[in-house]
Protein backbone atom coordinates (compact mmCIF):
# COMPACT_ATOMS: atom_id res chain seq x y z
CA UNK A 1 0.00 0.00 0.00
CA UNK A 2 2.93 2.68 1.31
CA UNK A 3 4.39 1.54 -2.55
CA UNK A 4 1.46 2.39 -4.82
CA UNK A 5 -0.02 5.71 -2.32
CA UNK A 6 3.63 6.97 -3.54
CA UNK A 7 3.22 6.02 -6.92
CA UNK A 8 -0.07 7.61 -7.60
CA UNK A 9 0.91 11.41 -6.76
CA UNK A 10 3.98 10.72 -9.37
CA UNK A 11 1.40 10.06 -12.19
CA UNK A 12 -1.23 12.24 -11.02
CA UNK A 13 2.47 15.19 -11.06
CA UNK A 14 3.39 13.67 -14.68
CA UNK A 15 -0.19 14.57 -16.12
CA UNK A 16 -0.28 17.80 -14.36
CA UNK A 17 3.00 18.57 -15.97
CA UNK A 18 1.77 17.62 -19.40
CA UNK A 19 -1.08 19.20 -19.09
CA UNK A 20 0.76 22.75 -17.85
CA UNK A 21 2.88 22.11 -21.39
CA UNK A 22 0.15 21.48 -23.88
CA UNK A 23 -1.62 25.18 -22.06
CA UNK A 24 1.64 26.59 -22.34
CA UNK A 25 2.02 25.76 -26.16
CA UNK A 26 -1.62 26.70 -26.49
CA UNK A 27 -1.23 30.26 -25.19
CA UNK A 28 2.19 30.21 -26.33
CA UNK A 29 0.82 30.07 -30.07
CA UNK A 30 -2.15 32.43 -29.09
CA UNK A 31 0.55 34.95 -28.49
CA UNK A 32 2.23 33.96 -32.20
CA UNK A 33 -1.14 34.49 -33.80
CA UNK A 34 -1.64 37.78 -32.72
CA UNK A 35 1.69 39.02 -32.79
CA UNK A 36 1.24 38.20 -36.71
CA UNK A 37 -2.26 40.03 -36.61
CA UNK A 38 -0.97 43.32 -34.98
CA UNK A 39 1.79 43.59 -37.25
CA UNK A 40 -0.32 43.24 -40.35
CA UNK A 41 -2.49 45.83 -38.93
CA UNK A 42 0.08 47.93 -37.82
CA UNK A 43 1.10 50.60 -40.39
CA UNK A 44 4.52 50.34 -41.15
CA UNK A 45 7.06 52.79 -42.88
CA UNK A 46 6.85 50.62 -46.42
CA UNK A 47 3.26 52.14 -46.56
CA UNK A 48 4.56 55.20 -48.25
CA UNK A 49 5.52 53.15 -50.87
CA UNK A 50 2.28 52.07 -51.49
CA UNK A 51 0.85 52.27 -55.33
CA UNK A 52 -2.28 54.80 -55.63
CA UNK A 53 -3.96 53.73 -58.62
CA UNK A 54 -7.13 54.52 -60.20
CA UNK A 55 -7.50 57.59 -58.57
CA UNK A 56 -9.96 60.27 -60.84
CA UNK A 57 -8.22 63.20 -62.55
CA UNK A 58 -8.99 65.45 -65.21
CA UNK A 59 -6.72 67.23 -68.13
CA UNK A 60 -6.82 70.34 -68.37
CA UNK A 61 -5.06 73.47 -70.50
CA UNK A 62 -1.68 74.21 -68.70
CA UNK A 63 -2.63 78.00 -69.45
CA UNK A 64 -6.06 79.51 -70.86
CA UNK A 65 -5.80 83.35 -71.36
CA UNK A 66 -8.87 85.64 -72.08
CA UNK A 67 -6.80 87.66 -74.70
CA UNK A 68 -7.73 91.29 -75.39
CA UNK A 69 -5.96 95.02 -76.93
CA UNK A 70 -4.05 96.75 -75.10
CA UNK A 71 -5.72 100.23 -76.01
CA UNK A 72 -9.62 100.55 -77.33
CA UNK A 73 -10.35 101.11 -80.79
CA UNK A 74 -12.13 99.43 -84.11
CA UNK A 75 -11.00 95.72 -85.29
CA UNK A 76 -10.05 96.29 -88.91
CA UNK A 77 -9.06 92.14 -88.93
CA UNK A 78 -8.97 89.09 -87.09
CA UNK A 79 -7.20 86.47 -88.67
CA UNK A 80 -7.98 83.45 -86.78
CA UNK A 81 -11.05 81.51 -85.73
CA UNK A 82 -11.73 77.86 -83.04
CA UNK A 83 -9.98 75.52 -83.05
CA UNK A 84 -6.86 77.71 -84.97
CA UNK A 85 -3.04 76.90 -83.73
CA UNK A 86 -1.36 80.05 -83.06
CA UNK A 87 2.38 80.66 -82.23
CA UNK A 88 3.80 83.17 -79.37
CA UNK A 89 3.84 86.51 -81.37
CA UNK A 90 1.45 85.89 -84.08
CA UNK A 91 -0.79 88.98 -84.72
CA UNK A 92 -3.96 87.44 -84.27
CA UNK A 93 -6.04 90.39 -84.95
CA UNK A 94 -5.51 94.17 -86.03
CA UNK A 95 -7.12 97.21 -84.40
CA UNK A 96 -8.23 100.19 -87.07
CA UNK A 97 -4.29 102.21 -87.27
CA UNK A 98 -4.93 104.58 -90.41
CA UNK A 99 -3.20 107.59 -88.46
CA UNK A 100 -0.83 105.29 -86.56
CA UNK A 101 0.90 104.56 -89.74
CA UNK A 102 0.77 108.23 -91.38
CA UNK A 103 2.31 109.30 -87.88
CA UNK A 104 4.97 107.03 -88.09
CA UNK A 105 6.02 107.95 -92.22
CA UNK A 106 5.99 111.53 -90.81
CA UNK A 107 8.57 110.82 -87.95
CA UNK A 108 10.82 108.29 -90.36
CA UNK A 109 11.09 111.29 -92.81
CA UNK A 110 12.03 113.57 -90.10
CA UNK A 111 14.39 111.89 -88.68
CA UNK A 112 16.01 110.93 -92.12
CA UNK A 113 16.66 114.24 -93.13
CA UNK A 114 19.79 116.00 -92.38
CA UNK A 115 19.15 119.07 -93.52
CA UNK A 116 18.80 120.87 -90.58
CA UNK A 117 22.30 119.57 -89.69
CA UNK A 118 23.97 120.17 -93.09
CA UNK A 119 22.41 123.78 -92.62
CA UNK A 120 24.37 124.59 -89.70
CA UNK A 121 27.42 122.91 -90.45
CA UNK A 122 27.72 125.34 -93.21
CA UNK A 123 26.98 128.30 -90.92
CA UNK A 124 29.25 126.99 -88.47
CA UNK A 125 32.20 126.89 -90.86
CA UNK A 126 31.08 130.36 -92.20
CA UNK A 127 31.68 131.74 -88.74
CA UNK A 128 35.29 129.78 -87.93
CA UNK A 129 36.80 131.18 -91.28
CA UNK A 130 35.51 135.02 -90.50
CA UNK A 131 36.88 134.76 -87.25
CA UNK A 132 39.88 133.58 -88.59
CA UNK A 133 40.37 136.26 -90.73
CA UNK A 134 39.38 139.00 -88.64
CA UNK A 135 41.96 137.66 -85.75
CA UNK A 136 45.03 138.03 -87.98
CA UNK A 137 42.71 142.02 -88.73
CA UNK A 138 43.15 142.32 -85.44
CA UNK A 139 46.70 141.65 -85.00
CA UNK A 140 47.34 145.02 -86.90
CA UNK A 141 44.41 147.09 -85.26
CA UNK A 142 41.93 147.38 -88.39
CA UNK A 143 38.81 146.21 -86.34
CA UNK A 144 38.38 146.48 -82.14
CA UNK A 145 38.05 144.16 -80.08
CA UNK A 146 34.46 144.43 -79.99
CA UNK A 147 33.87 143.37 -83.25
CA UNK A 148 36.32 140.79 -82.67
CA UNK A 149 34.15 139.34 -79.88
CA UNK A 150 31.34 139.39 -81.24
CA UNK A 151 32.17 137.47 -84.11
CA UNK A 152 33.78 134.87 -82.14
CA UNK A 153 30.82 134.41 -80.51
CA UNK A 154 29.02 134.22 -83.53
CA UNK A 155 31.04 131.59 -84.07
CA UNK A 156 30.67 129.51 -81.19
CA UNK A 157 26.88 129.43 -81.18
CA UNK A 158 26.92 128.32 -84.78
CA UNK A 159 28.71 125.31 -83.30
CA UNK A 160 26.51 125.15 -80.74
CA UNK A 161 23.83 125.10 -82.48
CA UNK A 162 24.92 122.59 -84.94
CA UNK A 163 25.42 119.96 -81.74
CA UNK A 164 21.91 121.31 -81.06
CA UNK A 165 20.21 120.13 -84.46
CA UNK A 166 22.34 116.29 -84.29
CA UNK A 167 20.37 116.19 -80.76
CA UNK A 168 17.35 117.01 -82.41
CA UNK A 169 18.01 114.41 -84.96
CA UNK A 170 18.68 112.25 -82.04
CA UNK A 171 14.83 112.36 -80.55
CA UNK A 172 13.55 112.49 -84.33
CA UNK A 173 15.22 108.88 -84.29
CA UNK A 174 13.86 108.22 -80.94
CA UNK A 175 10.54 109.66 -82.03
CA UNK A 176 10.18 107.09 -84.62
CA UNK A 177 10.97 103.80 -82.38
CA UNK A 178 7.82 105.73 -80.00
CA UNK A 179 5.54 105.38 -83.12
CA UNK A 180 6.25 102.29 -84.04
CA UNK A 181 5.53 101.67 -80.33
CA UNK A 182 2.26 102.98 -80.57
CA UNK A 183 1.43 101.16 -83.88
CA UNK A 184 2.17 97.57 -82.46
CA UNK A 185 -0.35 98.52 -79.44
CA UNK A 186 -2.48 98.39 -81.95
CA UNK A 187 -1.96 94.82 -83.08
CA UNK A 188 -3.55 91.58 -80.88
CA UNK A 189 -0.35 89.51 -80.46
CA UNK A 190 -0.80 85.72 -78.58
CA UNK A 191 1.84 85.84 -75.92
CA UNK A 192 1.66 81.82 -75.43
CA UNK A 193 1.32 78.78 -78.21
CA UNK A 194 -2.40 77.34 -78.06
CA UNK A 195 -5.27 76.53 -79.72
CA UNK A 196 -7.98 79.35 -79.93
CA UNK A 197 -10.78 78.38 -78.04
CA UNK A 198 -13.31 80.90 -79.09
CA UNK A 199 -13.30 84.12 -80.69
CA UNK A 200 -15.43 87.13 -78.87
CA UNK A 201 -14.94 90.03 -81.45
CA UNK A 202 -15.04 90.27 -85.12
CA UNK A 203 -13.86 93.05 -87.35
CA UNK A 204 -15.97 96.00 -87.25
CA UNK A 205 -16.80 96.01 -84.01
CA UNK A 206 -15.53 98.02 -81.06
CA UNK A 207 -12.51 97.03 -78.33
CA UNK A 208 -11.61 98.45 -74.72
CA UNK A 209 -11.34 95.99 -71.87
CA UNK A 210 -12.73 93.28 -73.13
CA UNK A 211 -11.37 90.04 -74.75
CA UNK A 212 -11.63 89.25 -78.38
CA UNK A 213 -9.85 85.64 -78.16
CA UNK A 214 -9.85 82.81 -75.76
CA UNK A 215 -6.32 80.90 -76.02
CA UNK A 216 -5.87 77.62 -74.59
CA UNK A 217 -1.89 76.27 -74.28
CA UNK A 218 -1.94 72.37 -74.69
CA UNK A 219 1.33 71.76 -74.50
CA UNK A 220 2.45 71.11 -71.92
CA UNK A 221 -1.50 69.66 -70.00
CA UNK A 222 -2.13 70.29 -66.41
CA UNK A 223 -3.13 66.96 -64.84
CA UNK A 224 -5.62 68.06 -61.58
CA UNK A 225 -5.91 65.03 -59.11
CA UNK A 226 -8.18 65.65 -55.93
CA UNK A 227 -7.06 63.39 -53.53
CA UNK A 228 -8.05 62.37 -49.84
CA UNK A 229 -5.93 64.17 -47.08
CA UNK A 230 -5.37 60.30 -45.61
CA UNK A 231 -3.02 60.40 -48.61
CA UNK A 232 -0.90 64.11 -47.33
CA UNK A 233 2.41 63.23 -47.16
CA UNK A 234 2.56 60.19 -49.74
CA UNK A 235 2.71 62.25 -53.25
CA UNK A 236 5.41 63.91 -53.29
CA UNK A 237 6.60 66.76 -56.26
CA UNK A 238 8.56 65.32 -58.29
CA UNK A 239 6.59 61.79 -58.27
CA UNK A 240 5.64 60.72 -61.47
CA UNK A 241 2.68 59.23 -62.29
CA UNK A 242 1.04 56.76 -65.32
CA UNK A 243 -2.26 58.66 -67.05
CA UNK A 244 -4.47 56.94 -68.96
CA UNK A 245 -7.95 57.86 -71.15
CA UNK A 246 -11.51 56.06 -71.22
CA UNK A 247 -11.71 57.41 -75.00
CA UNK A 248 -11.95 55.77 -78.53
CA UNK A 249 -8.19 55.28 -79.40
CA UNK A 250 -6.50 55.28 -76.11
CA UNK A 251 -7.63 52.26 -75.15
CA UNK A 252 -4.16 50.62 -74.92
CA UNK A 253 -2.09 53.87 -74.28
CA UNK A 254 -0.38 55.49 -71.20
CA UNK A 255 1.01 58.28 -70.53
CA UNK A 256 3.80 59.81 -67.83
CA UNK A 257 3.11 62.66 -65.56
CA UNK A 258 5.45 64.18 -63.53
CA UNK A 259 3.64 66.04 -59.87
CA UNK A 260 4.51 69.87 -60.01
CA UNK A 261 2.35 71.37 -56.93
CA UNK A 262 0.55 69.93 -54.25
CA UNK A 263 -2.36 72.52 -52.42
CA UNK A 264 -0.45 73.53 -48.97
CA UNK A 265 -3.91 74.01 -48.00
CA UNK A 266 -6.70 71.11 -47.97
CA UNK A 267 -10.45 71.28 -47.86
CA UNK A 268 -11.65 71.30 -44.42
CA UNK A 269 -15.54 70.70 -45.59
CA UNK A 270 -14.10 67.63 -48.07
CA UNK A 271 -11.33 66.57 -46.34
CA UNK A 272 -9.69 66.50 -49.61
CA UNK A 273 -6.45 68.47 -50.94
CA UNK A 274 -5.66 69.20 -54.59
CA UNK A 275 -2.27 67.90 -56.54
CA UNK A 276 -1.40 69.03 -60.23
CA UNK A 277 0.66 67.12 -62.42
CA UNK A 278 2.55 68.18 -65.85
CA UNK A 279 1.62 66.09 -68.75
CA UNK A 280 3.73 66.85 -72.19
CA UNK A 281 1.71 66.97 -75.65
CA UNK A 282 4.12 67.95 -77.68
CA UNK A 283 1.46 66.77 -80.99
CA UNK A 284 -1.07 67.90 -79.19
CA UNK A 285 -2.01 64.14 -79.76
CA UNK A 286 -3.68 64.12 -76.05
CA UNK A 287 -7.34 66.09 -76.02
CA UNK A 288 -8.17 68.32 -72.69
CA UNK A 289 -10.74 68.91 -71.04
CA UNK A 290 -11.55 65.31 -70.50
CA UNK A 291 -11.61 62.68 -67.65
CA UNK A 292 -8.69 60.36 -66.52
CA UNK A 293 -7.28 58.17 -64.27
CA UNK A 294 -4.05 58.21 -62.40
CA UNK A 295 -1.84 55.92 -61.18
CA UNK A 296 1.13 57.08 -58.38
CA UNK A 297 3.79 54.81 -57.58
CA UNK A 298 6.27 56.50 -54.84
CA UNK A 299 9.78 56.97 -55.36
């Protein structure tokens, strides 16, 4: 009896023990589990890595200018219509310049002629050779010295006044560049490259402060992204980005798009912020005004 009383609290120790282990394991691999849980919940730096993709955009002109005159008067021309490329420069419409152009023949004639100068060059050496030969008069006391001064001060205004009529040439010539001035004003010129989007004024009618053309630059496209502020911090300028178009034709295209501004400021009521993106068309291949989607991938 003594030998199996202190056998049985062995066994009864040995299950205890194995049953301690098995709980132990059990827990043990609780823990495991939702260690692996947590961490897959967990953000984790790698998330700004993360791929944003078919995220709504829309292309847009990179510029659109309401183009008007820079003084008021009567359109005698305008030489382009929708849809029309124009370059930066082109004269895309002509204001009414009759007396512009009579105003500027008048100062390029005036300025041309010399005259004026010629006239009192020849005075000038009139003057130099009379006092000449009235000095050498006076050396043997046939004239005073009154005369004598005044004709050698004769003389020196004649010089002076010949310096006096190449100045005047000088702001004829300077005249001239002021009228041509005045005549460009009076030509429309487009200051970017673009397609005209619509024309306001045709000739014959009257211009002050309002536009005549509407001038959309396509090249390069502004690609406008509205995005979630959960995503501040994760697009980055610089970042490019893969465009593509829901239209007949593009079905199997893409196109880069490098991010050039992010809003500093987001929409409180939204809780949205606004990124831009640059899109080159140099064939104006790519249409605007139309809906896209973007995908980011972070550097």
């Amino acid at each position: 009896m003594p030998a199996s009383l202190s056998k049985e609290p062995a066994a009864q120790r040995k299950l205890t023990g194995s049953k301690l282990t098995q709980e132990t394991l059990i827990r043990s691999g609780c823990v495991a589990c939702l260690a692996m849980l947590t961490a897959a919940l967990v953000p984790t730096s790698s998330a700004s890595l993360e791929v944003l993709s078919d995220l709504d955009c829309v292309l847009e002109p990179s510029a659109m200018i309401e183009l008007g005159s820079a003084v008021p008067g009567l359109l005698s021309e305008t030489y382009y219509d929708r849809s029309d490329y124009v370059s930066a420069g082109t004269v895309v419409a002509q204001l009414e310049s009759d007396i512009e152009r009579v105003s500027l023949a008048i100062a390029e004639h005036v300025a041309m002629s010399s005259t004026a100068v010629d006239l009192r060059k020849v005075t000038a050496s009139f003057g130099d050779r009379t006092q000449t030969r009235n000095l050498e008069m006076l050396k043997t006391s046939s004239i005073s010295r009154q005369v004598m001064d005044q004709i050698s001060t004769e003389a020196k205004i004649a010089d002076l006044q010949v310096t006096q009529e190449r100045e005047s040439q000088q702001l004829a010539l300077l005249e001239v560049e002021r009228t041509k001035a005045l005549l460009n004003r009076r030509a429309i010129r487009s200051p970017i490259d673009g397609t005209v989007v619509q024309r306001y004024k045709s000739a014959g009618e009257y211009v002050d402060s309002d536009p005549v053309f509407q001038i959309a630059q396509l090249d390069p496209l502004s690609v406008e992204v509205i995005l979630p502020v959960d995503y501040l911090g994760t697009v980055e300028s610089g970042m490019s980005a893969t465009i593509t178009l829901d239209l007949p034709g593009f079905e199997n295209e893409s196109f880069e798009a490098r991010v050039r501004r992010i809003d500093a400021v987001a929409d409180a009521a939204s809780a949205t912020y606004g990124v831009r993106l640059t899109l080159a068309n140099p064939d104006y291949k790519i249409p605007s005004g139309v809906r896209c989607q973007v995908d980011f991938l972070a550097s």
